[in-house]
PDB file of N, CA and C in Angstrom:
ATOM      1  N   UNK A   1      12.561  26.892 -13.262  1.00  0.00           N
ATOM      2  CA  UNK A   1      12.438  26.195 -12.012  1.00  0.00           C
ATOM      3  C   UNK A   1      12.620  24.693 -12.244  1.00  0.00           C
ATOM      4  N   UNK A   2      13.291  24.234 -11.214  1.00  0.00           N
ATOM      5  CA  UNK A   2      13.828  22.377 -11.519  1.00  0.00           C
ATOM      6  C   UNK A   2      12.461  21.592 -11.375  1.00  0.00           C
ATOM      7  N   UNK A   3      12.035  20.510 -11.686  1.00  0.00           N
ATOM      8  CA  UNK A   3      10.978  19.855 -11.130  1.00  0.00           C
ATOM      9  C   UNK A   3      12.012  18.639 -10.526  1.00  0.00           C
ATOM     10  N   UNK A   4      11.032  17.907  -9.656  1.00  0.00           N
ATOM     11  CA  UNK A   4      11.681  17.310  -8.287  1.00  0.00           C
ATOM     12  C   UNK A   4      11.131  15.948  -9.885  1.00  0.00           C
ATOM     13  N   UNK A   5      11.868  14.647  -9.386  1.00  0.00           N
ATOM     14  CA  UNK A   5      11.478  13.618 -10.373  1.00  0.00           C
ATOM     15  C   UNK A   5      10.005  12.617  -9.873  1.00  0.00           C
ATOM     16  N   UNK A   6       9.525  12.084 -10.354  1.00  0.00           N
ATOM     17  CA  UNK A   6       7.923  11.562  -9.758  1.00  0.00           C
ATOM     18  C   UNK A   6       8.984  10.573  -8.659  1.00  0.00           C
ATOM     19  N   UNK A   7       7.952  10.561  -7.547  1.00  0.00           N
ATOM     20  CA  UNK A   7       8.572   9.752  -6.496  1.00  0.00           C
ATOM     21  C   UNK A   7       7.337   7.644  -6.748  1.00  0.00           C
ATOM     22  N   UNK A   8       8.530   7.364  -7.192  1.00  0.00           N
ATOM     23  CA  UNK A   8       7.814   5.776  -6.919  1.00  0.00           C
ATOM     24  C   UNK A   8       7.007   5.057  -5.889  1.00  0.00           C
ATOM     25  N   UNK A   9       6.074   4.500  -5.851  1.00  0.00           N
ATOM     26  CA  UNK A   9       5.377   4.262  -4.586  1.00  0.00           C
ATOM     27  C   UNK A   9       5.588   2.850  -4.354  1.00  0.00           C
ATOM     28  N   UNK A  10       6.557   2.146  -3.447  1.00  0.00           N
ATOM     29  CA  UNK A  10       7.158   1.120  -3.517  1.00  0.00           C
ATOM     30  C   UNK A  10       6.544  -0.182  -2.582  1.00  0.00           C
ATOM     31  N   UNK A  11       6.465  -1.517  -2.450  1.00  0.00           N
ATOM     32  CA  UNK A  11       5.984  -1.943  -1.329  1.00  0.00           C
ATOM     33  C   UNK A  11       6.435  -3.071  -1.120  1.00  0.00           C
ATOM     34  N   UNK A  12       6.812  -3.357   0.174  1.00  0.00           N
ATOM     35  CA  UNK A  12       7.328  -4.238   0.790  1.00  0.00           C
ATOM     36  C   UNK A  12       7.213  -5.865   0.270  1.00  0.00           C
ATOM     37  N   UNK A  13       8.076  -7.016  -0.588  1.00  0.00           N
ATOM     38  CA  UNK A  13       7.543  -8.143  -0.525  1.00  0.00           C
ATOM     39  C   UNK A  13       8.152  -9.371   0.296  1.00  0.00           C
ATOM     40  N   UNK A  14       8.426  -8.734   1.193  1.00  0.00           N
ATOM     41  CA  UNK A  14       9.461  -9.500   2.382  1.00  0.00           C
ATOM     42  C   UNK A  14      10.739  -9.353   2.159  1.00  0.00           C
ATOM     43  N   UNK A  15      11.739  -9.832   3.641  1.00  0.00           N
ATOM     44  CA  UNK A  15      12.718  -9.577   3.670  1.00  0.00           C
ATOM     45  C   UNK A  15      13.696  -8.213   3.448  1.00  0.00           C
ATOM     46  N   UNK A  16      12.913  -7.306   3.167  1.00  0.00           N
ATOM     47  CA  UNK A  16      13.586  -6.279   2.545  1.00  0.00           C
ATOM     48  C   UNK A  16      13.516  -6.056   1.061  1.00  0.00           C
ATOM     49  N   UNK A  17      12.842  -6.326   0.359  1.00  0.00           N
ATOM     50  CA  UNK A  17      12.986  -6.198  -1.272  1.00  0.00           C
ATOM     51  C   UNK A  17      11.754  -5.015  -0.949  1.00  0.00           C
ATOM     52  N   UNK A  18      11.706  -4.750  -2.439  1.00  0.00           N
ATOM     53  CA  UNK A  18      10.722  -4.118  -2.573  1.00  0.00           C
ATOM     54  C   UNK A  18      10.156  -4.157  -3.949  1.00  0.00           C
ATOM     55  N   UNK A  19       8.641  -3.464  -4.747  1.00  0.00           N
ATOM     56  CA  UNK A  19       8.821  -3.807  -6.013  1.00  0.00           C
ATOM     57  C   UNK A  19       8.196  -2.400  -5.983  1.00  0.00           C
ATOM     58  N   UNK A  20       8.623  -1.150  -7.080  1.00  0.00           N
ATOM     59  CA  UNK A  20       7.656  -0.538  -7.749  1.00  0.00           C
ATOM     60  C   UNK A  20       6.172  -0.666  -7.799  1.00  0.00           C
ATOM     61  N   UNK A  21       5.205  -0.246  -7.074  1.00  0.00           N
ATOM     62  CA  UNK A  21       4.126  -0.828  -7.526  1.00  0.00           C
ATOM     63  C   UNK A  21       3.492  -0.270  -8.428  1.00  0.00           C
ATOM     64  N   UNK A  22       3.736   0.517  -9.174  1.00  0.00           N
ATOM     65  CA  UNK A  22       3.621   0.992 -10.576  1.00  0.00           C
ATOM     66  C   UNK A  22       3.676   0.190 -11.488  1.00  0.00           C
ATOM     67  N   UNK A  23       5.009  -0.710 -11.532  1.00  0.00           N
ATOM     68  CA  UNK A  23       5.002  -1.634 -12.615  1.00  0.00           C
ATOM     69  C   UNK A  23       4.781  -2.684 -12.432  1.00  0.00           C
ATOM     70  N   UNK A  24       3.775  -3.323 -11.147  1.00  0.00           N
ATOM     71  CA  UNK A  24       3.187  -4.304 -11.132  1.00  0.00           C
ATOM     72  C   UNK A  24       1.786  -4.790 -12.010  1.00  0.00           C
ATOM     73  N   UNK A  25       1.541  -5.776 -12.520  1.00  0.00           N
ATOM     74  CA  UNK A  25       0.982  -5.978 -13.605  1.00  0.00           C
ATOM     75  C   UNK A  25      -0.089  -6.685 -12.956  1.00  0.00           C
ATOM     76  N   UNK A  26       0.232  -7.725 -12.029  1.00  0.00           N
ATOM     77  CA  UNK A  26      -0.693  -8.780 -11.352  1.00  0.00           C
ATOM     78  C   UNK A  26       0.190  -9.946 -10.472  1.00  0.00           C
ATOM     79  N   UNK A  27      -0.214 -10.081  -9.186  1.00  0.00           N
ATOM     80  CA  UNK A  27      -0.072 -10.676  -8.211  1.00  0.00           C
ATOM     81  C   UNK A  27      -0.713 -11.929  -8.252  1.00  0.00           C
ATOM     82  N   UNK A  28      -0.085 -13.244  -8.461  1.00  0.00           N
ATOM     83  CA  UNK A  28      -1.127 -14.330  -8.355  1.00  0.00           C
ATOM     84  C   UNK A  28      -0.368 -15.378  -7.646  1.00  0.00           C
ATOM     85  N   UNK A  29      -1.471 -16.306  -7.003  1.00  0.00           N
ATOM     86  CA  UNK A  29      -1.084 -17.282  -6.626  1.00  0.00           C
ATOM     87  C   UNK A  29       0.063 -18.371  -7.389  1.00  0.00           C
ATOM     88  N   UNK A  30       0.958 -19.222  -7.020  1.00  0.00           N
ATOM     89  CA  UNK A  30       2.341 -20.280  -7.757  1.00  0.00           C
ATOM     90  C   UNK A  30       1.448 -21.567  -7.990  1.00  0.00           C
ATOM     91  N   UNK A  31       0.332 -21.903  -7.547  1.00  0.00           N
ATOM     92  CA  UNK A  31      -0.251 -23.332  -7.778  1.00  0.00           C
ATOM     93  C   UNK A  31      -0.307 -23.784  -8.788  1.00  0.00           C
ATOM     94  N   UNK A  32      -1.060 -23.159  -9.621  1.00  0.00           N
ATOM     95  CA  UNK A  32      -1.578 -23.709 -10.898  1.00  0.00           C
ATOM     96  C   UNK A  32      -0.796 -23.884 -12.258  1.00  0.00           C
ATOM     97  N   UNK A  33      -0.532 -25.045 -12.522  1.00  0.00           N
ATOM     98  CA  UNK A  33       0.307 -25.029 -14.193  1.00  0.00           C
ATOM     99  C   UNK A  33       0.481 -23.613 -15.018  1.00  0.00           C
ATOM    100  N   UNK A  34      -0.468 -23.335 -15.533  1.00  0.00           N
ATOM    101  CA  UNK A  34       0.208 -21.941 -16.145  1.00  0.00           C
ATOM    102  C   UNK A  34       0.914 -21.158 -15.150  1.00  0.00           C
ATOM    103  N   UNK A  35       1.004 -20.756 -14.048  1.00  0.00           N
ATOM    104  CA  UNK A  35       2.072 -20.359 -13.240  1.00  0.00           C
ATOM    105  C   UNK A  35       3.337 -21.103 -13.473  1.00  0.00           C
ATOM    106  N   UNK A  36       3.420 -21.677 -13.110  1.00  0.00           N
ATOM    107  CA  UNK A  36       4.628 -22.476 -12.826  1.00  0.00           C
ATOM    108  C   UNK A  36       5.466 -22.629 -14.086  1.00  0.00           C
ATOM    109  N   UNK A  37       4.601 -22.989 -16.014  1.00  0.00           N
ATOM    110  CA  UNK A  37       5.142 -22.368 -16.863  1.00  0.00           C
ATOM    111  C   UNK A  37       5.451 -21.126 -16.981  1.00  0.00           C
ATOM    112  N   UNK A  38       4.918 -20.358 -16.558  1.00  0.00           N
ATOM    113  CA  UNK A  38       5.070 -18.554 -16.497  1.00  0.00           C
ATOM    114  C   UNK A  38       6.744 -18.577 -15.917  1.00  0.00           C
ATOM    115  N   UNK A  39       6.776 -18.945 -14.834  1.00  0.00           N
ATOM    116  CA  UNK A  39       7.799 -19.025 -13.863  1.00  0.00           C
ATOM    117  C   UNK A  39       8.773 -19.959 -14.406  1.00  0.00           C
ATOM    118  N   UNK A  40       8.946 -21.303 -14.617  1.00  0.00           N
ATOM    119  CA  UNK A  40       9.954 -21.946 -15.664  1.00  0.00           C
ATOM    120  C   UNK A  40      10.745 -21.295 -16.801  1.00  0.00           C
ATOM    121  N   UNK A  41       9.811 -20.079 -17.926  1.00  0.00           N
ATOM    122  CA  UNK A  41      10.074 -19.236 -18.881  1.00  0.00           C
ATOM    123  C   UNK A  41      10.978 -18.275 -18.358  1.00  0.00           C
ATOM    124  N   UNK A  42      10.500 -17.749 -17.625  1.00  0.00           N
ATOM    125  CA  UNK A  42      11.039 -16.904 -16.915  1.00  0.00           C
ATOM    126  C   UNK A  42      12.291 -16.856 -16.431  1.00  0.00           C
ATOM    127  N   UNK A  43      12.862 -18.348 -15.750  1.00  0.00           N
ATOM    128  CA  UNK A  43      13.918 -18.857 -15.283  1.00  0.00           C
ATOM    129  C   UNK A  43      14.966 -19.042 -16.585  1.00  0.00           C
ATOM    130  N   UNK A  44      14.466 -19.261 -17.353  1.00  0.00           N
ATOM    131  CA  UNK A  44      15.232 -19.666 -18.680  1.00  0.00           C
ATOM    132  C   UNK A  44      15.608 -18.739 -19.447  1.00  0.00           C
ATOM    133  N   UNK A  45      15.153 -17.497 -19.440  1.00  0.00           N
ATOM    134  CA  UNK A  45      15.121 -16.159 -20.623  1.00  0.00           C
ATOM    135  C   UNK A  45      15.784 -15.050 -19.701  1.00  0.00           C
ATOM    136  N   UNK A  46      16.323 -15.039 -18.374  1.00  0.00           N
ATOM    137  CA  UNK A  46      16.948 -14.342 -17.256  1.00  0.00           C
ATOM    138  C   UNK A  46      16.125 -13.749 -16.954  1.00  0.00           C
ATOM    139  N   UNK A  47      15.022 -13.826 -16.609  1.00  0.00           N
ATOM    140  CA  UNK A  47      13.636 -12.941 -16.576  1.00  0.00           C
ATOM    141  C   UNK A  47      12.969 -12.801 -15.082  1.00  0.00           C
ATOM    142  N   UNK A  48      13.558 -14.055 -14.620  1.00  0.00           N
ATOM    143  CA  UNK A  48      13.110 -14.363 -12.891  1.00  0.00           C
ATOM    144  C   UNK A  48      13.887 -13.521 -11.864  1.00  0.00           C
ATOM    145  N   UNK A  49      13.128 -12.966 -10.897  1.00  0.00           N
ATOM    146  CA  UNK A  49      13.935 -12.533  -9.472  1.00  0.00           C
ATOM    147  C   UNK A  49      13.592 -13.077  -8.513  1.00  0.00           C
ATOM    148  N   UNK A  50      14.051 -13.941  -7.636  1.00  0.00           N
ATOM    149  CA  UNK A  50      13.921 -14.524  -6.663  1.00  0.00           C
ATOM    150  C   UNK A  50      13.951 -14.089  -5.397  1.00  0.00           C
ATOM    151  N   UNK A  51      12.477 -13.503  -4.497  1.00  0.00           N
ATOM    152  CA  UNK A  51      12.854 -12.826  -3.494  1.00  0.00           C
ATOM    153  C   UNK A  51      12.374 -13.681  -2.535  1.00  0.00           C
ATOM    154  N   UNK A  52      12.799 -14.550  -2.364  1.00  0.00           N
ATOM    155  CA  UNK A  52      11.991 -15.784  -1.610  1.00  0.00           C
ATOM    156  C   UNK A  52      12.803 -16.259  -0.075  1.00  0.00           C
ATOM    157  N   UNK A  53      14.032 -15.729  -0.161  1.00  0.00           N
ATOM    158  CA  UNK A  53      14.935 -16.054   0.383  1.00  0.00           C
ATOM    159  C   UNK A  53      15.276 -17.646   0.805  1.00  0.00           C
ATOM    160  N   UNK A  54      14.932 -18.085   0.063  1.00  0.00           N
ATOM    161  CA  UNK A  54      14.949 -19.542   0.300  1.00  0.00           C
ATOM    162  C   UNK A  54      14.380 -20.396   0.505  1.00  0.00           C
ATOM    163  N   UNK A  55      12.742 -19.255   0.562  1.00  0.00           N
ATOM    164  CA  UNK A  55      11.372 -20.252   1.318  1.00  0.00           C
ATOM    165  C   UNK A  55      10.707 -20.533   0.603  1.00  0.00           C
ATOM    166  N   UNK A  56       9.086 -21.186   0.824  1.00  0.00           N
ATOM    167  CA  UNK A  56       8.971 -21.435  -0.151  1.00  0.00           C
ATOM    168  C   UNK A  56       7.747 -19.960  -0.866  1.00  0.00           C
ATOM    169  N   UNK A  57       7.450 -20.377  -2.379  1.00  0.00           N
ATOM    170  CA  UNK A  57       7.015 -19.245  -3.078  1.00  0.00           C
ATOM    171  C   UNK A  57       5.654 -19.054  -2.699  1.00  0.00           C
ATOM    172  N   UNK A  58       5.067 -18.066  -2.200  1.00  0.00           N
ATOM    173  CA  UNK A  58       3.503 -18.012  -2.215  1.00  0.00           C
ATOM    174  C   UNK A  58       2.740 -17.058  -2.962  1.00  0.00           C
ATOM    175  N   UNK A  59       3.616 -16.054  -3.586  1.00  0.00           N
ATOM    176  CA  UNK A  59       2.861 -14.757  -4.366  1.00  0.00           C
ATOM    177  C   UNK A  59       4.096 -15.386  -6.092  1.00  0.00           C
ATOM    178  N   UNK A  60       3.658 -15.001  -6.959  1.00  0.00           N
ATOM    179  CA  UNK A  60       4.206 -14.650  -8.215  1.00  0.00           C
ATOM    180  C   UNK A  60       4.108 -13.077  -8.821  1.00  0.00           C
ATOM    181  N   UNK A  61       4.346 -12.375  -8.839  1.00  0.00           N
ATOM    182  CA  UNK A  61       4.196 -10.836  -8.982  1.00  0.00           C
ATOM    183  C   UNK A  61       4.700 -10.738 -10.781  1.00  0.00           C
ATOM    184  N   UNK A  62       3.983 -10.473 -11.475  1.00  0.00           N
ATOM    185  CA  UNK A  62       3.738 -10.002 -12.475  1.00  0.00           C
ATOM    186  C   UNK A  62       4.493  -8.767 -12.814  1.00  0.00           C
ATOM    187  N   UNK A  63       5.417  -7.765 -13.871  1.00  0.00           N
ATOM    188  CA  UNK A  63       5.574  -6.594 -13.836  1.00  0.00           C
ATOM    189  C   UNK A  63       5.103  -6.538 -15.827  1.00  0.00           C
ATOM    190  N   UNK A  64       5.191  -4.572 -15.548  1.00  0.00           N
ATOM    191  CA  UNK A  64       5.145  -4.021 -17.174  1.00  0.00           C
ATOM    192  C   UNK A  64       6.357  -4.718 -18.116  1.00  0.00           C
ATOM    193  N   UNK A  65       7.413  -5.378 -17.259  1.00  0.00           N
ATOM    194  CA  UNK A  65       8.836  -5.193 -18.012  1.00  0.00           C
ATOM    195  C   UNK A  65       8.978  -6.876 -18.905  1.00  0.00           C
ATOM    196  N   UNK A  66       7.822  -7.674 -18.158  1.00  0.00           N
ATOM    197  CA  UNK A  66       7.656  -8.788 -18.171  1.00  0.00           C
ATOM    198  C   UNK A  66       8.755  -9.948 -17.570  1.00  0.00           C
ATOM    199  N   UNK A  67       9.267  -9.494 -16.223  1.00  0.00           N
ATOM    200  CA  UNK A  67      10.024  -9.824 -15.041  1.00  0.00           C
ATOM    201  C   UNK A  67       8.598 -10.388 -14.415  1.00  0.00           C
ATOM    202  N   UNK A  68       9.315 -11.689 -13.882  1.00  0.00           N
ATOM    203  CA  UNK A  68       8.491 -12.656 -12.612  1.00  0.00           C
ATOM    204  C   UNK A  68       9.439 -12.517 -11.307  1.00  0.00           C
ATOM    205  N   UNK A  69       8.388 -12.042 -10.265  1.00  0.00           N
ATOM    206  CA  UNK A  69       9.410 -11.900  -9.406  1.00  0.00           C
ATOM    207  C   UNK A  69       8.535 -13.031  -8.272  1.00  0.00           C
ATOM    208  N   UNK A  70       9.389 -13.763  -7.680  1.00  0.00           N
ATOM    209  CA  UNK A  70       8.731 -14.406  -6.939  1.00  0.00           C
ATOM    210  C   UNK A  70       9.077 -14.194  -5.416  1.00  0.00           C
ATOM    211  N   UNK A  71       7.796 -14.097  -4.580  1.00  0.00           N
ATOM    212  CA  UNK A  71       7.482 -13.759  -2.978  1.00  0.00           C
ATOM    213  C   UNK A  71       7.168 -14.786  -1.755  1.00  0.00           C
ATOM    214  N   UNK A  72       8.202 -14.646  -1.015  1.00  0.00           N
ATOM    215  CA  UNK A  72       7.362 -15.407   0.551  1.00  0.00           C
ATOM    216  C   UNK A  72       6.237 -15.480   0.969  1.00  0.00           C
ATOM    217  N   UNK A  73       5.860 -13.954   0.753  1.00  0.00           N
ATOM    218  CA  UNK A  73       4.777 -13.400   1.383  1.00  0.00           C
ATOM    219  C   UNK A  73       3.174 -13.893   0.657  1.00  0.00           C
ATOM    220  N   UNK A  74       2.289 -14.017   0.958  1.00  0.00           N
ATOM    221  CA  UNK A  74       0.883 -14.551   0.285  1.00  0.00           C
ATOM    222  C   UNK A  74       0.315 -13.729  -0.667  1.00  0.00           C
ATOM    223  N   UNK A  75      -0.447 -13.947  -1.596  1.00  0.00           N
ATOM    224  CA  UNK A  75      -0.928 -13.035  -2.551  1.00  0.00           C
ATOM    225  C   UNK A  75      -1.253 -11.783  -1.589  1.00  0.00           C
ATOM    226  N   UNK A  76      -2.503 -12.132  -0.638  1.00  0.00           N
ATOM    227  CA  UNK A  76      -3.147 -11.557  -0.064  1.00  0.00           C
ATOM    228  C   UNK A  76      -2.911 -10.661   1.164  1.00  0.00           C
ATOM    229  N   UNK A  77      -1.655 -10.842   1.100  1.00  0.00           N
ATOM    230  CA  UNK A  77      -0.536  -9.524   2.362  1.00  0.00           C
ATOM    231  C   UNK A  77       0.257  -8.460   1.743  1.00  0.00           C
ATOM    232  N   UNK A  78       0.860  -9.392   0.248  1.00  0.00           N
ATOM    233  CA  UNK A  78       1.083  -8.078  -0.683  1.00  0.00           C
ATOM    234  C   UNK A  78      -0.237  -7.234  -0.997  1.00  0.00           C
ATOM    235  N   UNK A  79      -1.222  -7.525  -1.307  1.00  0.00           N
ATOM    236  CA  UNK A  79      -2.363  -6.497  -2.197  1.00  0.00           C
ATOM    237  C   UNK A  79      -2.753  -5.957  -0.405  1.00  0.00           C
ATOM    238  N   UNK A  80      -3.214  -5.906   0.503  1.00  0.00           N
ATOM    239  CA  UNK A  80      -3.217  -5.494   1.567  1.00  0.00           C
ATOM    240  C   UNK A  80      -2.124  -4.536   1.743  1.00  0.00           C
ATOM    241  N   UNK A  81      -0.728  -4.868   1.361  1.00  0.00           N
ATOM    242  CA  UNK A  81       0.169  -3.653   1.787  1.00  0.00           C
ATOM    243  C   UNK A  81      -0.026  -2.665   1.307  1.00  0.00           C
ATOM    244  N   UNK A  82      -0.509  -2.763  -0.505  1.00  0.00           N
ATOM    245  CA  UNK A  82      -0.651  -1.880  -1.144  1.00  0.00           C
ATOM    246  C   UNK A  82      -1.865  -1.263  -1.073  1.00  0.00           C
ATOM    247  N   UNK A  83      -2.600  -1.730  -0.825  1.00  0.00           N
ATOM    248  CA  UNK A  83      -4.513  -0.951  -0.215  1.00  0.00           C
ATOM    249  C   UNK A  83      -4.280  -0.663   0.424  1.00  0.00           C
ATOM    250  N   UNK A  84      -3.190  -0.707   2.060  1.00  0.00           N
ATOM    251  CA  UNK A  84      -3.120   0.188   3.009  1.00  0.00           C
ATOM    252  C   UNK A  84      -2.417   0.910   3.168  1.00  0.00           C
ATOM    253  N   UNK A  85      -1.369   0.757   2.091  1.00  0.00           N
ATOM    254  CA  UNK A  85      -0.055   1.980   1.958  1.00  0.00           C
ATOM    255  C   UNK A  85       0.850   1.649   3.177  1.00  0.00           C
ATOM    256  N   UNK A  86       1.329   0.260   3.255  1.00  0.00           N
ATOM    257  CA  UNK A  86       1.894  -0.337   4.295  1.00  0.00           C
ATOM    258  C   UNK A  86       3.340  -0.667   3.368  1.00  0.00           C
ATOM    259  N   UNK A  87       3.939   0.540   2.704  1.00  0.00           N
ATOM    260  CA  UNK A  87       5.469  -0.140   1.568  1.00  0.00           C
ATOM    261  C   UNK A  87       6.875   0.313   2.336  1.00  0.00           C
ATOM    262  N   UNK A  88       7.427   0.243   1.160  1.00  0.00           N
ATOM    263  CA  UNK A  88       8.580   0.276   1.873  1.00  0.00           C
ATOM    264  C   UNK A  88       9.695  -1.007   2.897  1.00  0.00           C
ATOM    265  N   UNK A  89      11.091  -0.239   3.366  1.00  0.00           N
ATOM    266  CA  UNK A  89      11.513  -1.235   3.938  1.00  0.00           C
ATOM    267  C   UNK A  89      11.101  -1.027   4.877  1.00  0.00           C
ATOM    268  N   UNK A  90      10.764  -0.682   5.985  1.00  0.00           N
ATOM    269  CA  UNK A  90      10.272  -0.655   7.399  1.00  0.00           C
ATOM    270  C   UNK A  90       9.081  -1.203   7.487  1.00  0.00           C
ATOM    271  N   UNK A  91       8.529  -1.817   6.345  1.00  0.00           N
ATOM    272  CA  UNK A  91       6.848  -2.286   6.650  1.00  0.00           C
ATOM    273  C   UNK A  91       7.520  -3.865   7.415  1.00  0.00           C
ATOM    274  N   UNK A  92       6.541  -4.339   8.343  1.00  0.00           N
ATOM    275  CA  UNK A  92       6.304  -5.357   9.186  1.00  0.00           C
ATOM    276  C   UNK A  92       6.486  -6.627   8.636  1.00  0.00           C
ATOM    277  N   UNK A  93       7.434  -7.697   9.020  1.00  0.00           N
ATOM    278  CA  UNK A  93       7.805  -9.007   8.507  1.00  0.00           C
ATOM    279  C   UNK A  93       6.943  -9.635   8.906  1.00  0.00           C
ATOM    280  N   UNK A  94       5.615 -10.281   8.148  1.00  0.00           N
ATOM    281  CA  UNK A  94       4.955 -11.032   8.874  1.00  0.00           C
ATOM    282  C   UNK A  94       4.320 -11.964   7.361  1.00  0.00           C
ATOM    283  N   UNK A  95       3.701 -13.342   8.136  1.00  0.00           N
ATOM    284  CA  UNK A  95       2.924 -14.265   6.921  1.00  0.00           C
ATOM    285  C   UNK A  95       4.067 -14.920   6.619  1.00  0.00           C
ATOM    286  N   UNK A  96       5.303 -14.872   7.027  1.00  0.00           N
ATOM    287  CA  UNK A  96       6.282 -15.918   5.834  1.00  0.00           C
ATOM    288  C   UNK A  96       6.572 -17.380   6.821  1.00  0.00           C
ATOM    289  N   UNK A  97       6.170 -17.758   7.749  1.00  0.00           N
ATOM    290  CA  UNK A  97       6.037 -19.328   7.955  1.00  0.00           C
ATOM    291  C   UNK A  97       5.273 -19.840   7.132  1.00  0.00           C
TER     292      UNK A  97
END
């Protein structure tokens, strides 16, 4: 008998992206110096994804792969999507003014 493959549980970080939330590691705020080195490294080693669409950054998303992906959206609307099982592309564009 075939087995079906594990289905990923994915969640919305604006605009349409999405991240695995499996291989999310940690969600943190862009303020603070070690961020922003985190994120500089990152930029330099091809390591950064930019899902920002142009705005400015309010989440830094952490993965297993050690990819920085950076978000519109606030720390605190991503971890909400994922506590409420709000993923995917059809979840609600909201928080990015």
């Amino acid at each position: 008998m075939k087995k079906d493959p594990p289905v990923s549980v994915l969640v919305n970080i604006g605009f349409g992206n999405v991240v695995a939330v499996s291989k999310v590691v940690a969600i943190v705020s862009p303020g603070s110096a070690p961020m922003k080195r985190i994120r500089e490294e990152a930029r330099e080693s091809g390591r950064l994804i930019d899902a920002t669409e142009g705005r400015r950054t309010r989440a830094i998303i952490l993965t297993d792969s050690n990819h920085v992906i950076l978000s519109a959206l606030q720390v605190e609307t991503i971890t909400q999507r994922i506590q409420e099982g709000k993923h995917g592309i059809g979840a609600e564009e909201e928080d990015q003014g």
